[in-house]
N, C-alpha and C. Protein backbone atom coordinates (compact mmCIF):
# COMPACT_ATOMS: atom_id res chain seq x y z
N UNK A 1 -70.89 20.86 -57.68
CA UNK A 1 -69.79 21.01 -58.62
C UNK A 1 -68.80 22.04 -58.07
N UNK A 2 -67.54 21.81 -58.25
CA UNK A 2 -66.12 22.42 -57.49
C UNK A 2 -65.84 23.90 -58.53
N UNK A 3 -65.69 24.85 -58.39
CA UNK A 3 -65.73 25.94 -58.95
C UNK A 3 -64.33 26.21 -59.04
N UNK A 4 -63.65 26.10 -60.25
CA UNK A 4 -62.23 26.17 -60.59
C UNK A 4 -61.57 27.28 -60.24
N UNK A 5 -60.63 27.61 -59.51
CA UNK A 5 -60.31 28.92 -59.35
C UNK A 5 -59.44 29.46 -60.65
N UNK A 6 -59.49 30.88 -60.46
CA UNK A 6 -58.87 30.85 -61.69
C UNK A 6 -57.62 31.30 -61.08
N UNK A 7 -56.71 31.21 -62.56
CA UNK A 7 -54.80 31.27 -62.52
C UNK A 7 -54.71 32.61 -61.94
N UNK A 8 -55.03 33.21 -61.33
CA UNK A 8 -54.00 34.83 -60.86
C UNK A 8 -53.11 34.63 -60.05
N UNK A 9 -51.67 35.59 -60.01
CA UNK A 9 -51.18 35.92 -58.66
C UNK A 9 -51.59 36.17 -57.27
N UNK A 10 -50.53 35.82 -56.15
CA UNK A 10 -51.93 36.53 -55.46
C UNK A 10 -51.67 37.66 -54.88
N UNK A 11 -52.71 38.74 -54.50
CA UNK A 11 -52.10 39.63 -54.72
C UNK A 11 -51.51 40.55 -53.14
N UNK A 12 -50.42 40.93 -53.43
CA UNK A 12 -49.34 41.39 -52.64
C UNK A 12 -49.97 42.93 -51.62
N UNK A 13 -50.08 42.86 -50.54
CA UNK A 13 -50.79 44.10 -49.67
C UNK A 13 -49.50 45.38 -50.46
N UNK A 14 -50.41 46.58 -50.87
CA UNK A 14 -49.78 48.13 -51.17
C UNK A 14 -48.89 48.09 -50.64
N UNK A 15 -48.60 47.88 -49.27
CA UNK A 15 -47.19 47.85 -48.63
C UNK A 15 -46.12 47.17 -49.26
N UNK A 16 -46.13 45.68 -49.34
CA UNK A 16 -45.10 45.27 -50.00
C UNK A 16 -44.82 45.79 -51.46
N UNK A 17 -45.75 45.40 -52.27
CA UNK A 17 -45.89 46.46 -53.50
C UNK A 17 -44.80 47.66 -53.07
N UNK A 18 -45.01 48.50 -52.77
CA UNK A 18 -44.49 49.66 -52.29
C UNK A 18 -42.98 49.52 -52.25
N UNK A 19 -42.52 49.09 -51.31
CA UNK A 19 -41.22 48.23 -50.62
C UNK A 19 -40.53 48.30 -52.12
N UNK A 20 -41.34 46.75 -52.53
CA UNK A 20 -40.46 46.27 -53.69
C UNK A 20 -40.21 47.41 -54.82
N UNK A 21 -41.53 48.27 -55.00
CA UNK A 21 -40.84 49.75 -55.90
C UNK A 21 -39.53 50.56 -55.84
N UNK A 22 -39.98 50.69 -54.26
CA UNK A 22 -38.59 51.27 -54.07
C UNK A 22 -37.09 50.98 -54.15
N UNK A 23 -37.51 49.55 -53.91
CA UNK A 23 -36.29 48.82 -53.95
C UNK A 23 -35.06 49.02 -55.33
N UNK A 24 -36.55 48.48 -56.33
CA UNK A 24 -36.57 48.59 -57.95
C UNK A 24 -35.66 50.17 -57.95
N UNK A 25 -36.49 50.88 -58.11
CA UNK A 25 -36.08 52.27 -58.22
C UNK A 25 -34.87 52.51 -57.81
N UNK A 26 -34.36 52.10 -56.70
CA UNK A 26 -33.00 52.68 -56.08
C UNK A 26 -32.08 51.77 -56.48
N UNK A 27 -32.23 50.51 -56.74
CA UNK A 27 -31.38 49.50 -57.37
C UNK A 27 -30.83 49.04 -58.85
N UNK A 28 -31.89 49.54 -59.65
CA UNK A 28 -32.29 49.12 -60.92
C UNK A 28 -32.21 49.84 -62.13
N UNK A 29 -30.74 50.24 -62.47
CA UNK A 29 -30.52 51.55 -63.61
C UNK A 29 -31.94 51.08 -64.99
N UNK A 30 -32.05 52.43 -65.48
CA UNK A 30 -33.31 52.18 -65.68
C UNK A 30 -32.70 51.11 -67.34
N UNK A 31 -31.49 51.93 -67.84
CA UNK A 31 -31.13 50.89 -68.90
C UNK A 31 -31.50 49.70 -68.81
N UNK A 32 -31.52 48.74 -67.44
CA UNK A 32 -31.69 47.51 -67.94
C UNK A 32 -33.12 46.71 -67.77
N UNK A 33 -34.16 47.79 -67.69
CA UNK A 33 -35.19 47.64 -67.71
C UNK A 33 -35.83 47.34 -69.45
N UNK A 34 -35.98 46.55 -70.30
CA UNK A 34 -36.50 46.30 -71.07
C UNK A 34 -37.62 47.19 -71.97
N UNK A 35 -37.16 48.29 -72.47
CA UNK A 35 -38.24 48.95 -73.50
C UNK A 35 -39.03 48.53 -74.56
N UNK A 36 -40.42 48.55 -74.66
CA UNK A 36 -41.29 48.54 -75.05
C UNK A 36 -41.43 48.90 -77.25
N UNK A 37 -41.28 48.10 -78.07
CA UNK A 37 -40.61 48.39 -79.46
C UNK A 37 -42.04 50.60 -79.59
N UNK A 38 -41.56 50.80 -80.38
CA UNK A 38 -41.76 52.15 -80.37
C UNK A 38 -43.31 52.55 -80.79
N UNK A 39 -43.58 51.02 -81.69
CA UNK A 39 -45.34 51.38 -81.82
C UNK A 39 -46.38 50.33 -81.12
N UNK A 40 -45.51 49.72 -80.33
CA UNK A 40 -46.30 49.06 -78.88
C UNK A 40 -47.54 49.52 -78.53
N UNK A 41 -47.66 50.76 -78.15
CA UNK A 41 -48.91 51.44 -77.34
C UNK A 41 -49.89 51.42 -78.87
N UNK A 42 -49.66 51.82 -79.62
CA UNK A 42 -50.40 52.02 -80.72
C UNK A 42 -51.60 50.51 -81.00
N UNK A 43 -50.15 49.88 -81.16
CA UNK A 43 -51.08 48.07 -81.54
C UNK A 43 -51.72 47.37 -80.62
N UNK A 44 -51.61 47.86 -79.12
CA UNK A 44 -52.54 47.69 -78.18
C UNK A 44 -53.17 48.57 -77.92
N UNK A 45 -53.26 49.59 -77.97
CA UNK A 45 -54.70 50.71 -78.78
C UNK A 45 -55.58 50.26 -79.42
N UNK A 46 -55.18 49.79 -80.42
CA UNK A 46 -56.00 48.91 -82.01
C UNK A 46 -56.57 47.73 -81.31
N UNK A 47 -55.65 47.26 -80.63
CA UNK A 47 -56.66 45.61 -80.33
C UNK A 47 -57.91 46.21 -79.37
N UNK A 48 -57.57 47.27 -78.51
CA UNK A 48 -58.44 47.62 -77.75
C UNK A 48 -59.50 47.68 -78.19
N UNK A 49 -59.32 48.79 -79.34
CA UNK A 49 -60.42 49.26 -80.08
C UNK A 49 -61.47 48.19 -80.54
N UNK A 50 -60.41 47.55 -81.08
CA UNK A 50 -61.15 46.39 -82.26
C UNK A 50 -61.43 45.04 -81.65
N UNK A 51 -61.24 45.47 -80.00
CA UNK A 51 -62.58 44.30 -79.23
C UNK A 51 -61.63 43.00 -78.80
N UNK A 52 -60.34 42.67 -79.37
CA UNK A 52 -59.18 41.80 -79.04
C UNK A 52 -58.58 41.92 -77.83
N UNK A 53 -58.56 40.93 -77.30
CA UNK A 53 -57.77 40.62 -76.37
C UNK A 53 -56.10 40.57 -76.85
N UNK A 54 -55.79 39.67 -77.74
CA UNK A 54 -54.33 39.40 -78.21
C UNK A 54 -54.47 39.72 -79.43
């Protein structure tokens, strides 16, 4: 039996990682980076807690 791989990215050597940070960083005013609503961390706290994935 064929063992399904599963869906991940794949993943990118620290170096490029790296690269592309910097890139980000020096290119990318942080305004148009997309913030997170203000009790975000909280309600994925809670799911944590309470064993949820979503």
């Amino acid at each position: 039996m064929e063992r399904k791989q599963e869906d991940k990215p794949p993943e990118e050597p620290p170096e490029e990682l790296l690269k592309e940070f910097e890139w980000a960083k020096d290119h990318i005013p942080d305004d148009e980076v997309p913030q997170p609503a203000p009790d975000e961390f909280e309600k994925v706290w809670k799911r944590i807690q309470d064993g949820h994935g979503k």
